[in-house]
Protein backbone atom coordinates (compact mmCIF):
# COMPACT_ATOMS: atom_id res chain seq x y z
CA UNK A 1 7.01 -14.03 19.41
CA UNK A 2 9.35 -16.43 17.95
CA UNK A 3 9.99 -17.15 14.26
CA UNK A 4 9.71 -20.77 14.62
CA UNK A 5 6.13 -20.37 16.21
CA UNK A 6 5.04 -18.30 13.79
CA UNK A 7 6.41 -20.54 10.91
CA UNK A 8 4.53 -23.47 12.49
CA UNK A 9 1.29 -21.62 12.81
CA UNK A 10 1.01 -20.33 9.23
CA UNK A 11 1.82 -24.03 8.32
CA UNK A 12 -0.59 -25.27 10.81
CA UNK A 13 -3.81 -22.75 9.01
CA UNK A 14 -1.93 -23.19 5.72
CA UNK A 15 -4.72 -20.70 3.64
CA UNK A 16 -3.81 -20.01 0.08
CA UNK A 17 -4.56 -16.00 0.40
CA UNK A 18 -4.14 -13.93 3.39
CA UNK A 19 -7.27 -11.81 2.77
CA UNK A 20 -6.55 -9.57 5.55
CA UNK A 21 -3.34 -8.82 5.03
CA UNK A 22 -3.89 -8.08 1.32
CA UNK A 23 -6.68 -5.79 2.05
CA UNK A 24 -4.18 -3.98 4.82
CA UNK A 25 -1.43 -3.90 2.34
CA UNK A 26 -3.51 -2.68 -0.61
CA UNK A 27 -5.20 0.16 2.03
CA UNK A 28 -1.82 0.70 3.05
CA UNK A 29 -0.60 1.20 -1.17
CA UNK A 30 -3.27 3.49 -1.95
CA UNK A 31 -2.85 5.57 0.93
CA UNK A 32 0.64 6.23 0.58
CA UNK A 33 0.08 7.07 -3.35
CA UNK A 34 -3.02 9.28 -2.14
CA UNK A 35 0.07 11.10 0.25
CA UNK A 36 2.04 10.83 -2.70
CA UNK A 37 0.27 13.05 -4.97
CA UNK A 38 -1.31 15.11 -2.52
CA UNK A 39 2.63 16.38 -1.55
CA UNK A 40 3.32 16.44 -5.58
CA UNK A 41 0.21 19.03 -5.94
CA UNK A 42 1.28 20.91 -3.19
CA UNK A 43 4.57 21.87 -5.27
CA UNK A 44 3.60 24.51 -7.81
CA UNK A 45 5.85 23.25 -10.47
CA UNK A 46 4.54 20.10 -10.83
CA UNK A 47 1.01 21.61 -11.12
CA UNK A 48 1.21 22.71 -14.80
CA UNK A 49 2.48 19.44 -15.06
CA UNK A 50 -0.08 17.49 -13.64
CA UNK A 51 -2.79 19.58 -15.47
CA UNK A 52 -1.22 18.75 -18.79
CA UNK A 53 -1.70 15.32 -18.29
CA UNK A 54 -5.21 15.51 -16.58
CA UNK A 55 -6.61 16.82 -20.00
């Protein structure tokens, strides 16, 4: 796929919001901060941490 093409085809549907692609990259956001703290809980000294701002 060239560049070109795909410049002329998003000027050729020309929509104001990609819903698609926001939903991907929002899906795509909240599973890498899901990842994020699931690796940050699995180190024990960030736990107390954590737990001290849970309350």
């Amino acid at each position: 796929m060239s560049e070109s093409g795909d410049r002329e085809e998003k000027r050729r549907r020309r929509k104001p919001i990609d819903v698609g692609g926001m939903k991907k990259a929002i899906s795509a956001f909240t599973q890498t901060c899901l990842l994020t703290i699931i690796i940050l809980m699995s180190f024990d000294y960030v736990n107390p941490i954590l737990a001290k701002y849970m309350r």
